[in-house]
C-alpha atoms as a PDB file:
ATOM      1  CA  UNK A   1       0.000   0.000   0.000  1.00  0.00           C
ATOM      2  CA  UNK A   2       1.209   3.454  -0.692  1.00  0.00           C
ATOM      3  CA  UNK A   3       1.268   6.069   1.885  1.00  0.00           C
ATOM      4  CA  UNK A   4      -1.524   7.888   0.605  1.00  0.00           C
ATOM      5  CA  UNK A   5      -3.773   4.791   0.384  1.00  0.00           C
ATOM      6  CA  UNK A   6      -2.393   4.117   4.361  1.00  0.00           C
ATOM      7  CA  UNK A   7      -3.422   7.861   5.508  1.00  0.00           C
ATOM      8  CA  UNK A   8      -7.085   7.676   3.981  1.00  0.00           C
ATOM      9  CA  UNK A   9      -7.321   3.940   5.722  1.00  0.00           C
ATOM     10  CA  UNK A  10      -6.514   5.478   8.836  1.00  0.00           C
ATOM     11  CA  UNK A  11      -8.682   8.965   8.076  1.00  0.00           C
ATOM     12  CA  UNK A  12     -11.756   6.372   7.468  1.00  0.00           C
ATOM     13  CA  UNK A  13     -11.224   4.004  10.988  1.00  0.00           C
ATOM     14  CA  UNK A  14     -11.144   7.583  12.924  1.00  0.00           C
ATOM     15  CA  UNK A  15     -14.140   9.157  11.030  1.00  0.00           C
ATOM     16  CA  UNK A  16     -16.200   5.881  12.761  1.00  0.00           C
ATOM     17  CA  UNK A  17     -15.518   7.412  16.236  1.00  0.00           C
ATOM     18  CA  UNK A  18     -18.349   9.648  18.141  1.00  0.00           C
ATOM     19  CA  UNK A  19     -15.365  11.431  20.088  1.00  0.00           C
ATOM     20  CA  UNK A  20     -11.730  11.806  21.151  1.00  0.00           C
ATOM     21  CA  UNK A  21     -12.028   9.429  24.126  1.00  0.00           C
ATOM     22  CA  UNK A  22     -12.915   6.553  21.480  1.00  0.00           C
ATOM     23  CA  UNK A  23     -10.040   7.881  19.342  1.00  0.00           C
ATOM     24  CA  UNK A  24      -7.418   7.725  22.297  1.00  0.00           C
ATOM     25  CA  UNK A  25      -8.878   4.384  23.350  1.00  0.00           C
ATOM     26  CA  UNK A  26      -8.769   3.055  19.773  1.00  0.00           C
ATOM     27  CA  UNK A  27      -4.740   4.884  19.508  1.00  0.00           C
ATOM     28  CA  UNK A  28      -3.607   2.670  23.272  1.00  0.00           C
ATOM     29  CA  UNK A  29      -5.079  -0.614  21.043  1.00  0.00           C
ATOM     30  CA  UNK A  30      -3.217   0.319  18.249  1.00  0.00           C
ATOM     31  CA  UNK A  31       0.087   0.765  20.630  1.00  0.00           C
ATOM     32  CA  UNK A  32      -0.400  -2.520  21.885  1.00  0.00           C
ATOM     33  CA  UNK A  33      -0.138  -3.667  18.571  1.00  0.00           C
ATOM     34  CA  UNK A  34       2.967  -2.575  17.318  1.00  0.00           C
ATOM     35  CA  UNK A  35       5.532  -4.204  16.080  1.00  0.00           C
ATOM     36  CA  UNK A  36       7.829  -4.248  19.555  1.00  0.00           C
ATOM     37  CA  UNK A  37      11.564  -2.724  19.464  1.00  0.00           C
ATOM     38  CA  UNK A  38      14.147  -5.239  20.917  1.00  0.00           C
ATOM     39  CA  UNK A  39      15.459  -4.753  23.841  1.00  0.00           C
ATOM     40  CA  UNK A  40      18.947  -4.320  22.371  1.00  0.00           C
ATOM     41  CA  UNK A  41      17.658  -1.331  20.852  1.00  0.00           C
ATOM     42  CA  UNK A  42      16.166   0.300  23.442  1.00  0.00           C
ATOM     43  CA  UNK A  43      19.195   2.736  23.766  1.00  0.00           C
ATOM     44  CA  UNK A  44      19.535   6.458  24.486  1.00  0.00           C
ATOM     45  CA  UNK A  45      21.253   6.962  20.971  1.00  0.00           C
ATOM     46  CA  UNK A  46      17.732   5.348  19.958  1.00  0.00           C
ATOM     47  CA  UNK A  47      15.397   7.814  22.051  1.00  0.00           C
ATOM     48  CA  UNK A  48      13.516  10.358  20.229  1.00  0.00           C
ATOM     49  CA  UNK A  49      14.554  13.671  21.447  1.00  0.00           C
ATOM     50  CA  UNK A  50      11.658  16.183  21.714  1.00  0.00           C
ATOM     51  CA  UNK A  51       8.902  13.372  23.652  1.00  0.00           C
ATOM     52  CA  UNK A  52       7.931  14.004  27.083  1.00  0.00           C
ATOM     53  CA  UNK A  53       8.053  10.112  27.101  1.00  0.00           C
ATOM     54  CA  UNK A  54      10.565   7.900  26.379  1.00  0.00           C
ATOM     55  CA  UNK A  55      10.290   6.727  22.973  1.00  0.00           C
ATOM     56  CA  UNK A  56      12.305   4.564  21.036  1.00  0.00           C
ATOM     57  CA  UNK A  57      12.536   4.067  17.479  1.00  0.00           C
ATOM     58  CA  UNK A  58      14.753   1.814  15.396  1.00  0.00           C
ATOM     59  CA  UNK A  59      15.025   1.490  11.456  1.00  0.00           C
ATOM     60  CA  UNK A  60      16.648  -1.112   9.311  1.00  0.00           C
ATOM     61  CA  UNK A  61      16.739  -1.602   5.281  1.00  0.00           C
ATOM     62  CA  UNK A  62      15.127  -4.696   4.310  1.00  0.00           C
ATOM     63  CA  UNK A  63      15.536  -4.463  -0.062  1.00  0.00           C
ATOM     64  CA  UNK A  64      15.077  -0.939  -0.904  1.00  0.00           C
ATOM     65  CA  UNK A  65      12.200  -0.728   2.036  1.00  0.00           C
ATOM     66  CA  UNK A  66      12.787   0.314   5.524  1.00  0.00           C
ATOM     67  CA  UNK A  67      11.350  -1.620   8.594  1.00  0.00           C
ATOM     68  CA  UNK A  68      10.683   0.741  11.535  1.00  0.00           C
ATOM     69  CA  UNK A  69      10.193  -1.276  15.155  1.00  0.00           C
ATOM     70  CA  UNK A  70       9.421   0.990  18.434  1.00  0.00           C
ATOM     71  CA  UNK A  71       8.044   1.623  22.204  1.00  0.00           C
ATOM     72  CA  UNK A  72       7.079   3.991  24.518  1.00  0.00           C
ATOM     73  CA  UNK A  73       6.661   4.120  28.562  1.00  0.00           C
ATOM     74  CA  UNK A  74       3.828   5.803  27.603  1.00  0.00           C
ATOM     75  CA  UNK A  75       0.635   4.259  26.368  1.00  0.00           C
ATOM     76  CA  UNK A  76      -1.091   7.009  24.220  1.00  0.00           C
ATOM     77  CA  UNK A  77       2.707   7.409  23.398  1.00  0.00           C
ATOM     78  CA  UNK A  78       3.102   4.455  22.230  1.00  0.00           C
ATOM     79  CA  UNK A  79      -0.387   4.472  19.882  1.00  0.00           C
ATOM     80  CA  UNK A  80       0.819   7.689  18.389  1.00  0.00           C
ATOM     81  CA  UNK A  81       3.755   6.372  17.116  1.00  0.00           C
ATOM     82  CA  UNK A  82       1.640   2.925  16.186  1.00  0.00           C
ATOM     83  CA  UNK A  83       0.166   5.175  13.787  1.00  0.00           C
ATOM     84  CA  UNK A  84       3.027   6.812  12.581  1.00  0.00           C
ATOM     85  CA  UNK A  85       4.588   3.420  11.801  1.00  0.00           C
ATOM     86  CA  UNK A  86       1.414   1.782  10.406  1.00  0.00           C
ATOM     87  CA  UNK A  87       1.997   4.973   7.902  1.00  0.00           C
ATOM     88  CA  UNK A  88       5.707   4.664   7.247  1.00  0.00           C
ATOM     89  CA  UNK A  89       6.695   0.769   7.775  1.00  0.00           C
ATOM     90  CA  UNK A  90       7.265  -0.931   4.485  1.00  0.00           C
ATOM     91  CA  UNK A  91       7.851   2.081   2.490  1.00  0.00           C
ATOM     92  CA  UNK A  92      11.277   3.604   0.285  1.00  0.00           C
ATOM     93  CA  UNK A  93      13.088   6.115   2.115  1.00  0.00           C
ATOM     94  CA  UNK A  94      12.215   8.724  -0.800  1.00  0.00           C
ATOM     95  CA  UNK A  95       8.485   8.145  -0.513  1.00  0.00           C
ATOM     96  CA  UNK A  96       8.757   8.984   3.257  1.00  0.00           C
ATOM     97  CA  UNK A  97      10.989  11.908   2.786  1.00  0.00           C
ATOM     98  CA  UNK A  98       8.233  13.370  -0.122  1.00  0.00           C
ATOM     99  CA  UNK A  99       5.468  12.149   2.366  1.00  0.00           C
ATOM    100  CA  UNK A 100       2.501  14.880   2.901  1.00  0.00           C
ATOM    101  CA  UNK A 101       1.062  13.651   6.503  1.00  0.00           C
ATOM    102  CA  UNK A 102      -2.425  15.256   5.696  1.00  0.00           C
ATOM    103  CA  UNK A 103      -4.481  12.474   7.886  1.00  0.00           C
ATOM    104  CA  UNK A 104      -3.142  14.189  11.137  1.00  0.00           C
ATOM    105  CA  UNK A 105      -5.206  17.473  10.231  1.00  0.00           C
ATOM    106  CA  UNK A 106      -7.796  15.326   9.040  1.00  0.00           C
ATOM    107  CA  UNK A 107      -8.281  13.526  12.152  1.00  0.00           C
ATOM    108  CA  UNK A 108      -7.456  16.321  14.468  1.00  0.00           C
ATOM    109  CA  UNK A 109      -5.276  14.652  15.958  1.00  0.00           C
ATOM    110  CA  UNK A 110      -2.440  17.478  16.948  1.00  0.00           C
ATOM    111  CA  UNK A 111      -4.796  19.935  17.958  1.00  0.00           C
ATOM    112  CA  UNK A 112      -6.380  16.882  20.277  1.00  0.00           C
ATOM    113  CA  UNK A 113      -3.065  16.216  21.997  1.00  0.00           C
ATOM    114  CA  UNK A 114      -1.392  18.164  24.888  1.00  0.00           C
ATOM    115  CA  UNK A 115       1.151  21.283  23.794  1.00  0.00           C
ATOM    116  CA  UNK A 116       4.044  18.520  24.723  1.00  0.00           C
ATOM    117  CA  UNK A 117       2.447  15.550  23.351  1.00  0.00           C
ATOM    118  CA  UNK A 118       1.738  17.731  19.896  1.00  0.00           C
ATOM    119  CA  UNK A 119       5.567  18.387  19.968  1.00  0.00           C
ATOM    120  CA  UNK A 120       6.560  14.953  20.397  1.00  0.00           C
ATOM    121  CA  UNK A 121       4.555  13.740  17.612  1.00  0.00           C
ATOM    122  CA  UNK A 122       6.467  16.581  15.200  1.00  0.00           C
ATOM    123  CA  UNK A 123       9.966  15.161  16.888  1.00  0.00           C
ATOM    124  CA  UNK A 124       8.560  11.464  15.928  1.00  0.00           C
ATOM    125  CA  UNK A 125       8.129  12.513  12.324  1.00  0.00           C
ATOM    126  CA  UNK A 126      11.256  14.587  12.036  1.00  0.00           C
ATOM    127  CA  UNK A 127      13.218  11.075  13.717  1.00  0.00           C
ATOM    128  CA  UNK A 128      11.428   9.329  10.796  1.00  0.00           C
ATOM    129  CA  UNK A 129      11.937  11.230   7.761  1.00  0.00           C
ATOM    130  CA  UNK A 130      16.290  11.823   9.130  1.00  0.00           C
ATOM    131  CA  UNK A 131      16.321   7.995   8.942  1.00  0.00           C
ATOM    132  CA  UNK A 132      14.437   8.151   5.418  1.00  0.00           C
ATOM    133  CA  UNK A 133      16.892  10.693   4.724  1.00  0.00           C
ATOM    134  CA  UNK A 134      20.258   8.447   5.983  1.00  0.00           C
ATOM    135  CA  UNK A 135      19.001   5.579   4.069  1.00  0.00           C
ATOM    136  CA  UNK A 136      17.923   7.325   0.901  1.00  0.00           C
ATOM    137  CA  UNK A 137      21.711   8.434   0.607  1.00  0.00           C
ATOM    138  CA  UNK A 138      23.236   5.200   1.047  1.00  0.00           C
ATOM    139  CA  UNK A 139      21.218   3.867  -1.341  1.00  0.00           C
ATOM    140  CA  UNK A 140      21.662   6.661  -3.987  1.00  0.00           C
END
């Protein structure tokens, strides 16, 4: 699936919620979901500077695709970046660097999160697209 085709999926499951309690609710499921970082990765050089919580992200190449694992001490933490992921995983470094993230306005999403939370999920991204960015050079 492209990422376009992954942000209207994800626009759609939201638009079936009556409010933001469902949504965060629906976000800790998704978290729980995730594929899990391994411990081995769970290092401060792997820590996403910019959360309030500790999150964790780690990429690898697998073919020209990169595979994005990750956790969070924090559970709405951790189904924020489930989303992020679900958008991301399985995709070329250059289609995540040219990525427009349009279903976060469309869900409401950063204007439903707290000032720090909303600045962790910009940090998340930025983590995201500097791997796409790494990777996207070594492969060019």
């Amino acid at each position: 699936m492209t990422i376009k085709e992954i942000q209207e999926e994800i626009i759609d499951e939201f638009s079936m919620f009556e409010d933001w309690m469902e949504r965060y609710e629906y976000m800790i499921e998704l978290g729980k979901a995730i594929p899990i970082i391994n411990e081995q990765f769970k290092l401060d050089e792997n820590l996403i500077v910019g959360c309030q919580s500790k999150v964790w992200l780690h990429t690898e190449i697998e073919g020209d695709k990169l595979k994005f694992t990750a956790d969070s001490d924090a559970i709405l933490t951790k189904g924020i970046v489930a989303i992020l992921l679900r958008v991301f995983n399985n995709q070329k470094p250059k289609d995540i660097l040219d990525a427009d993230l349009y279903f976060i306005d469309e869900i409401g999403l950063k204007e439903h999160l707290s000032p720090t939370r909303a600045n962790g999920l910009v940090s998340m991204i930025k983590q995201i697209k500097l791997y796409a960015l790494v990777f996207h050079s070594k492969l060019s």
